[in-house]
N, C-alpha and C. Protein backbone atom coordinates (compact mmCIF):
# COMPACT_ATOMS: atom_id res chain seq x y z
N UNK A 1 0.84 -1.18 0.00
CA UNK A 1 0.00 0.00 0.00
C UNK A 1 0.89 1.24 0.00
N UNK A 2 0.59 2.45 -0.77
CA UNK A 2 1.15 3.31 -0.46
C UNK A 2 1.27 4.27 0.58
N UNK A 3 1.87 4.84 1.21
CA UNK A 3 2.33 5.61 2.40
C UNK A 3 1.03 6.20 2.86
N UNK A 4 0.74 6.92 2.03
CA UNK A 4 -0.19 8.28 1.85
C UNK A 4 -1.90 6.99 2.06
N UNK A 5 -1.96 6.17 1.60
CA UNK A 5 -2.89 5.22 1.71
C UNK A 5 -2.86 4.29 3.35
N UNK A 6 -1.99 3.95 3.62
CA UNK A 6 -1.81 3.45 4.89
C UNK A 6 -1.83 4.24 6.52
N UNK A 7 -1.44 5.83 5.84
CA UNK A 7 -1.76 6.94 6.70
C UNK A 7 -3.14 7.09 6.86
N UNK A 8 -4.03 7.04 5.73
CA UNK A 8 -5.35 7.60 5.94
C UNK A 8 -6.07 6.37 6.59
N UNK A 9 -5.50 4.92 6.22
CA UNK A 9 -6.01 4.02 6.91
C UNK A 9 -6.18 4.17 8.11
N UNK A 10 -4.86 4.14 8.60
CA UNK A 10 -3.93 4.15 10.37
C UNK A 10 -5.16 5.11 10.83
N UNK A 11 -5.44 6.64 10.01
CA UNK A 11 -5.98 7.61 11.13
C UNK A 11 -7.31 7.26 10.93
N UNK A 12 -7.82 6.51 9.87
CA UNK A 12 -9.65 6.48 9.98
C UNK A 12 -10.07 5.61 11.04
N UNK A 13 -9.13 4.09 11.15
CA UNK A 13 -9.22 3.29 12.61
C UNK A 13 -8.87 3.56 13.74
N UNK A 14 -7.73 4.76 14.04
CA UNK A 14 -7.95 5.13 15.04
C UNK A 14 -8.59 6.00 15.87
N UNK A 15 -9.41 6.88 14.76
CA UNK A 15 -10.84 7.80 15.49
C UNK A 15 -11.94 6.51 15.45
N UNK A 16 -12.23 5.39 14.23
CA UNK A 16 -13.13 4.69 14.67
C UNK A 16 -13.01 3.97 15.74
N UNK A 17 -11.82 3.44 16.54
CA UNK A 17 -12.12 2.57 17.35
C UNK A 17 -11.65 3.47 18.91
N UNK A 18 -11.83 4.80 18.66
CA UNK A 18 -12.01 6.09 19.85
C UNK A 18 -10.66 5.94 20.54
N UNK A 19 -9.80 6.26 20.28
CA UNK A 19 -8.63 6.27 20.71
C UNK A 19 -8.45 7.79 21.05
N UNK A 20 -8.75 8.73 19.61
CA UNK A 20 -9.12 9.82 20.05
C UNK A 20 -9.58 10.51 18.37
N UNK A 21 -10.46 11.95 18.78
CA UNK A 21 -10.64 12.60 17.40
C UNK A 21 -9.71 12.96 16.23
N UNK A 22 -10.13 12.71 15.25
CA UNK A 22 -9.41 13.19 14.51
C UNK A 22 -8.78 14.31 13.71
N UNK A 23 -9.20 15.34 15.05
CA UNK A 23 -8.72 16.68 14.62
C UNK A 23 -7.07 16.37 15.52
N UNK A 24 -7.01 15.63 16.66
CA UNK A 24 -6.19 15.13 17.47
C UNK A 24 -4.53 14.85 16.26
N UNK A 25 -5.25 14.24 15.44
CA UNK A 25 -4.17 13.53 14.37
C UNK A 25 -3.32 14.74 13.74
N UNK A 26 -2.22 15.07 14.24
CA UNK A 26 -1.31 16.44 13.67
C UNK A 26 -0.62 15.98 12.58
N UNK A 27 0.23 14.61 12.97
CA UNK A 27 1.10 14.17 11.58
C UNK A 27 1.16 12.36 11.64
N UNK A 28 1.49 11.99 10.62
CA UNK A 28 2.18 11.02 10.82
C UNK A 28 3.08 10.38 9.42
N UNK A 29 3.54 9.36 9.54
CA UNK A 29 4.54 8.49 8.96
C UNK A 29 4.64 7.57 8.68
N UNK A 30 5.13 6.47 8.08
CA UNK A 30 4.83 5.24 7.60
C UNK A 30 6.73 4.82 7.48
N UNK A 31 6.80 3.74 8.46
CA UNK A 31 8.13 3.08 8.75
C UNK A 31 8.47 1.90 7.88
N UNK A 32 8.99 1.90 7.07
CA UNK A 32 9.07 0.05 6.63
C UNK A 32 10.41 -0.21 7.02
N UNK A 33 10.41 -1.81 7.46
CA UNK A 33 11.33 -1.97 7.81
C UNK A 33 11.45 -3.48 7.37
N UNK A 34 12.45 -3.70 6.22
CA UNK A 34 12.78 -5.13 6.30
C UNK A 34 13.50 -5.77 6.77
N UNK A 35 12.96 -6.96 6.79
CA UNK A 35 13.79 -7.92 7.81
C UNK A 35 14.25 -7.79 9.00
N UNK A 36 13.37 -7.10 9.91
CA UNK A 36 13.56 -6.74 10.98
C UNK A 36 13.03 -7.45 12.26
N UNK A 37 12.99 -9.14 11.35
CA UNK A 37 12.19 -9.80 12.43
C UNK A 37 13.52 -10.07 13.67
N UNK A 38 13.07 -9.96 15.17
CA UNK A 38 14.20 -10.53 16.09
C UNK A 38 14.79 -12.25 15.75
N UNK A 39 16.24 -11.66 16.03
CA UNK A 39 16.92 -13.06 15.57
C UNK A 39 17.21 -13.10 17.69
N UNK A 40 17.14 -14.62 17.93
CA UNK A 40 17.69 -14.88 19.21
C UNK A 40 18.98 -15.78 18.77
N UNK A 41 20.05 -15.53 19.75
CA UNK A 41 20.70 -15.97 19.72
C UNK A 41 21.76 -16.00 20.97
N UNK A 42 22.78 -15.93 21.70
CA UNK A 42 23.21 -16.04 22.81
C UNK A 42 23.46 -14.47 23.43
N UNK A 43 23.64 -13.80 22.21
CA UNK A 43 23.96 -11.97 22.56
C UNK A 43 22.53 -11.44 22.44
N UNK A 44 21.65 -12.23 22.50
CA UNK A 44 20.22 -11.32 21.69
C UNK A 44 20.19 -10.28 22.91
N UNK A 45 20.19 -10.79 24.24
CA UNK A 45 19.85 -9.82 25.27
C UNK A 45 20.57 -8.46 25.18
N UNK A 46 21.74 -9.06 25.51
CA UNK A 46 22.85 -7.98 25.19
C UNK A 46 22.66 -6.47 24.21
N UNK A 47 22.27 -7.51 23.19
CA UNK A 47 21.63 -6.66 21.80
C UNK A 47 20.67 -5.60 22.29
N UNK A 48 19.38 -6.23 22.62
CA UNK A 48 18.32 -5.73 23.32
C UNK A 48 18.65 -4.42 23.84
N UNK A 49 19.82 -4.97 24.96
CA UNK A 49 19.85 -4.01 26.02
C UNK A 49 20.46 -2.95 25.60
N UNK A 50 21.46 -2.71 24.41
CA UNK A 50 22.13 -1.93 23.84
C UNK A 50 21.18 -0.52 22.93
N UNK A 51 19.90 -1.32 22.24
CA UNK A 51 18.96 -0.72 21.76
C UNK A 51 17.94 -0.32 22.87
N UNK A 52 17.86 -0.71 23.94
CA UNK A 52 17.40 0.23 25.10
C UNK A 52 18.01 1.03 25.27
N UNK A 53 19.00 1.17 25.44
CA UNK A 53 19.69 2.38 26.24
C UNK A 53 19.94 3.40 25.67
N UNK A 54 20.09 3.18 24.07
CA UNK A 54 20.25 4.42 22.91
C UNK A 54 18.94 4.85 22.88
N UNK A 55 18.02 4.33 22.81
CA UNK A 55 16.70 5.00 22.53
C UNK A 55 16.26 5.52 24.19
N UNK A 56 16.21 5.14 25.43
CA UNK A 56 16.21 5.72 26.80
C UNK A 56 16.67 7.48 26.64
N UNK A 57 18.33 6.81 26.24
CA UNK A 57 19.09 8.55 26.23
C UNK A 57 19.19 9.65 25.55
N UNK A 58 18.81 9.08 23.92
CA UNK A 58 18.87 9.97 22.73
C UNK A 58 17.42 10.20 22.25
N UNK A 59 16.64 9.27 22.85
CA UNK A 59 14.89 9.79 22.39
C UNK A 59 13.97 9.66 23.51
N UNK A 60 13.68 10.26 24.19
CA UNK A 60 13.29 10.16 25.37
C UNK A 60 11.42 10.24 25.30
N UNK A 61 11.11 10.75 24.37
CA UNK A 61 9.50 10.84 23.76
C UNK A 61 9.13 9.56 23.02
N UNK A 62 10.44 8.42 22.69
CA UNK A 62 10.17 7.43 21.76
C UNK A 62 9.40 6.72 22.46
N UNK A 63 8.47 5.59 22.47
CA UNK A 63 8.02 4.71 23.27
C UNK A 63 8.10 3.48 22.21
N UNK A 64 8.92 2.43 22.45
CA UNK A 64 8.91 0.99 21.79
C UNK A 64 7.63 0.31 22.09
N UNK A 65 6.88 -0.13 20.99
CA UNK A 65 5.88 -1.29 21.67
C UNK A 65 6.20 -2.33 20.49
N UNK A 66 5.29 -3.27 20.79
CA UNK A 66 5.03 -4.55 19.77
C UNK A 66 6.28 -5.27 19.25
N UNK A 67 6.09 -6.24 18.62
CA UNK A 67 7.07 -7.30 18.24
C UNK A 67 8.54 -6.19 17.62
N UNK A 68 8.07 -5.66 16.86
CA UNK A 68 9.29 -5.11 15.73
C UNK A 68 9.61 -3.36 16.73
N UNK A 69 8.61 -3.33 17.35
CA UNK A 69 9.73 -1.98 18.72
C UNK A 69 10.04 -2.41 19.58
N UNK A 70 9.69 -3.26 19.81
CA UNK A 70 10.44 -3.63 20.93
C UNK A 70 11.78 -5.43 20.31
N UNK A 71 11.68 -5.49 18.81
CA UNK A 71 12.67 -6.03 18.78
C UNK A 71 12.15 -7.72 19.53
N UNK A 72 11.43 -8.42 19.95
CA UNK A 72 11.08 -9.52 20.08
C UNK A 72 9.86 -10.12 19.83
N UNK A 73 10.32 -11.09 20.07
CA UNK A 73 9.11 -12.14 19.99
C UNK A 73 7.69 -11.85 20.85
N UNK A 74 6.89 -11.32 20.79
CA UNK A 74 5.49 -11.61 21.81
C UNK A 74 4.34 -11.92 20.65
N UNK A 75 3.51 -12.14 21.53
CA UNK A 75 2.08 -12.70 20.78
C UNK A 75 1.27 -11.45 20.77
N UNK A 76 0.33 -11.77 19.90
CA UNK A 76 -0.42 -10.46 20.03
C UNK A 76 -1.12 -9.71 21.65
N UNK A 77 -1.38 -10.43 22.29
CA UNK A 77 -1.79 -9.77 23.47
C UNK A 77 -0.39 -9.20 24.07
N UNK A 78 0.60 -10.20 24.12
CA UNK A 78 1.83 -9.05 24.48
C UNK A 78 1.70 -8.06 24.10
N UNK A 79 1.76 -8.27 22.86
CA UNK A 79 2.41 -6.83 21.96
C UNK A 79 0.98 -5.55 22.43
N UNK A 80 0.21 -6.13 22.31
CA UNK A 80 -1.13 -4.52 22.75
C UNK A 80 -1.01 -4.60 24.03
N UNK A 81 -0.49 -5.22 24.98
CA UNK A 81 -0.18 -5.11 26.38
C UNK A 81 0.78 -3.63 26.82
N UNK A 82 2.00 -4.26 26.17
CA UNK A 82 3.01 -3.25 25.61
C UNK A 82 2.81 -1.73 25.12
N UNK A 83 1.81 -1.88 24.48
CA UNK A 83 1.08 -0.79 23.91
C UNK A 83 0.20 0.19 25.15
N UNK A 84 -0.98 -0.68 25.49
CA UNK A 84 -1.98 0.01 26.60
C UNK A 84 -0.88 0.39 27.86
N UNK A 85 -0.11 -0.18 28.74
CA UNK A 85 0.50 0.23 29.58
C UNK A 85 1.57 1.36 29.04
N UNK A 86 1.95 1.30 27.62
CA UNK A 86 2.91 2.76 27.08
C UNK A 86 1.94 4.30 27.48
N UNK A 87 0.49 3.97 26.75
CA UNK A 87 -0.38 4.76 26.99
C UNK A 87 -0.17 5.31 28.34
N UNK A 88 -0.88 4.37 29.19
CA UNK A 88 -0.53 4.75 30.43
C UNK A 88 0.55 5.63 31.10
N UNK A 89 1.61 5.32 30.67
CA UNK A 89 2.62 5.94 30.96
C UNK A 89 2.98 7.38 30.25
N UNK A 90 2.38 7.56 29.37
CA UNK A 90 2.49 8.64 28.22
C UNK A 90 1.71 9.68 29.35
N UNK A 91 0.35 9.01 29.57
CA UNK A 91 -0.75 9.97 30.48
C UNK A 91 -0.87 10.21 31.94
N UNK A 92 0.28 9.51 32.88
CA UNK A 92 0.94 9.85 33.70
C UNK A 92 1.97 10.66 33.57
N UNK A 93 2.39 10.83 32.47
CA UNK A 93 3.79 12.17 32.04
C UNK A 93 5.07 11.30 33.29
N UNK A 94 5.32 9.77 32.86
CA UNK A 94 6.44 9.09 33.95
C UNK A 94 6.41 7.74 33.79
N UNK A 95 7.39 7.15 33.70
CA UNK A 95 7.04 5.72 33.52
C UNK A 95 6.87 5.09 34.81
N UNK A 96 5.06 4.20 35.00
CA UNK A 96 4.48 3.23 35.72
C UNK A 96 4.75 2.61 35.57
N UNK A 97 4.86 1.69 34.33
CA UNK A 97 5.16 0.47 33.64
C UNK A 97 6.18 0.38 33.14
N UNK A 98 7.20 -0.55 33.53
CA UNK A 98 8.13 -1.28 32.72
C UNK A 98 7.44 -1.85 31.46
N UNK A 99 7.28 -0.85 30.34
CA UNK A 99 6.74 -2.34 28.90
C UNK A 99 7.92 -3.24 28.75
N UNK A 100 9.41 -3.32 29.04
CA UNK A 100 10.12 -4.27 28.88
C UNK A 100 9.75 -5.55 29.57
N UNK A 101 9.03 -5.04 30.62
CA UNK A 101 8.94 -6.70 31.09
C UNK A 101 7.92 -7.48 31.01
N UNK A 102 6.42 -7.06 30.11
CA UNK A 102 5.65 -7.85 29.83
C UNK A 102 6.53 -9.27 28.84
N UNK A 103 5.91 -10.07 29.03
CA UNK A 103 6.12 -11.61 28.41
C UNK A 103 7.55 -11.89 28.88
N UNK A 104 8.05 -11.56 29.97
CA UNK A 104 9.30 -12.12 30.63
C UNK A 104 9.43 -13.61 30.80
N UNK A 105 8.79 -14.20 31.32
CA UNK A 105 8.56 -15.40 31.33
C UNK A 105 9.00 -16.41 30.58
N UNK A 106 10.35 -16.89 30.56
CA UNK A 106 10.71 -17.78 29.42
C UNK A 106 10.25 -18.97 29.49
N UNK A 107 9.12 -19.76 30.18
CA UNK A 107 8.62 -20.99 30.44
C UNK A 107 7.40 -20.54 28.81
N UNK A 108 7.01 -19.41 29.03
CA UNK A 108 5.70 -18.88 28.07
C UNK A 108 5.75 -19.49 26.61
N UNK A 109 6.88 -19.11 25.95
CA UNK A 109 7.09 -19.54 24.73
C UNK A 109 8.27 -20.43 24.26
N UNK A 110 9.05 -20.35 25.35
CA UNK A 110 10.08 -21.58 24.92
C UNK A 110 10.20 -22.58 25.88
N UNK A 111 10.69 -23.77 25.37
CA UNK A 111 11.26 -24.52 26.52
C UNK A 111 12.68 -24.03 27.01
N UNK A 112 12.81 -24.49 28.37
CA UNK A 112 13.96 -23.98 29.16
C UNK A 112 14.95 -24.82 29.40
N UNK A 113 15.83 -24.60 29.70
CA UNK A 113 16.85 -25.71 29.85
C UNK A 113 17.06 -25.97 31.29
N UNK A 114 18.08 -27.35 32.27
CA UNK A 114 17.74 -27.74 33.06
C UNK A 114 18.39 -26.39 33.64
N UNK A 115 19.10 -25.42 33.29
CA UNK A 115 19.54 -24.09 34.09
C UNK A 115 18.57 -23.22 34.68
N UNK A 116 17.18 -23.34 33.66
CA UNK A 116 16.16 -22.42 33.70
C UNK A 116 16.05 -21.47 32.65
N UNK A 117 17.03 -21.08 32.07
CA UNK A 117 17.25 -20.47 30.88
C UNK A 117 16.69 -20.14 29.53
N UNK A 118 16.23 -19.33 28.73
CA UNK A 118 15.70 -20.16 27.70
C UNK A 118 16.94 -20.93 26.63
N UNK A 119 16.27 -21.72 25.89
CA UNK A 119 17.57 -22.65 24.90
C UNK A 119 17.10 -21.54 23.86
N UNK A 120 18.71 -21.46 23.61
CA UNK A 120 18.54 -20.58 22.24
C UNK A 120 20.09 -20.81 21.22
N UNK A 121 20.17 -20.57 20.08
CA UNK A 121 21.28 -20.89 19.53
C UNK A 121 22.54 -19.56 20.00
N UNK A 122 23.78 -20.83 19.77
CA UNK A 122 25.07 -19.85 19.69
C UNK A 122 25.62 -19.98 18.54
N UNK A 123 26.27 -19.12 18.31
CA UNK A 123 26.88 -18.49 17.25
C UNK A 123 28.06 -19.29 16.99
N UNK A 124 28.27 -19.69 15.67
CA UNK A 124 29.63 -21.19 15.28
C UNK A 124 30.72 -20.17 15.77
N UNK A 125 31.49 -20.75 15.79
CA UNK A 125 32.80 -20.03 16.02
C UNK A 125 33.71 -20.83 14.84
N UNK A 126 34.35 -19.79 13.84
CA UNK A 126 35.11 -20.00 12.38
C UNK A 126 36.07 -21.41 12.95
């Protein structure tokens, strides 16, 4: 779809499903991003945590939600979990909610190893 088409989409569902009016709607944008699905692997956290901390210090208005902002794996109720508690936090003017730690739980979607851990691949070494 084109930009300009996916914008008018984005803003007609979000006055229909009352999020707010659509005089509310000042601007917006259309992100594509390929291949940006999360890879796990033994540094994924690491990773993670690296892309927290740049976006914490250098964008402080950003709010990450859903699979591809926040860079992992969740299911859809994660991911709008992530979302409604950002809200929250937007309309407290402070963060209440950690959204990093919805779907913490590594029993949820993976199996664990006898460490507790989740199993995830490491990286060959040449």
């Amino acid at each position: 779809m084109p930009d300009a088409d996916l914008i008018r989409l984005a803003s007609e569902e979000f006055t229909r499903i009352g999020l707010a009016p659509r005089a509310a709607i000042r601007d917006a944008c259309v992100v594509r991003q390929p291949k940006a699905y999360p890879v796990y692997d033994d540094q994924y956290q690491n990773h993670v945590q690296a892309i927290r901390n740049e976006l914490s210090s250098r964008y402080t208005n950003l709010h990450s939600i859903g699979r591809n902002g926040m860079h992992r794996y969740n299911n859809q109720d994660h991911s709008m979990m992530t979302a409604l508690l950002t809200v929250k936090n937007i309309l407290a003017g402070r963060q209440i909610y950690d959204t990093w730690g919805v779907n913490e739980d590594a029993e949820y979607h993976e199996e664990t190893s006898t460490s507790g851990l989740r199993a995830v691949p490491a990286k060959l070494s040449a």
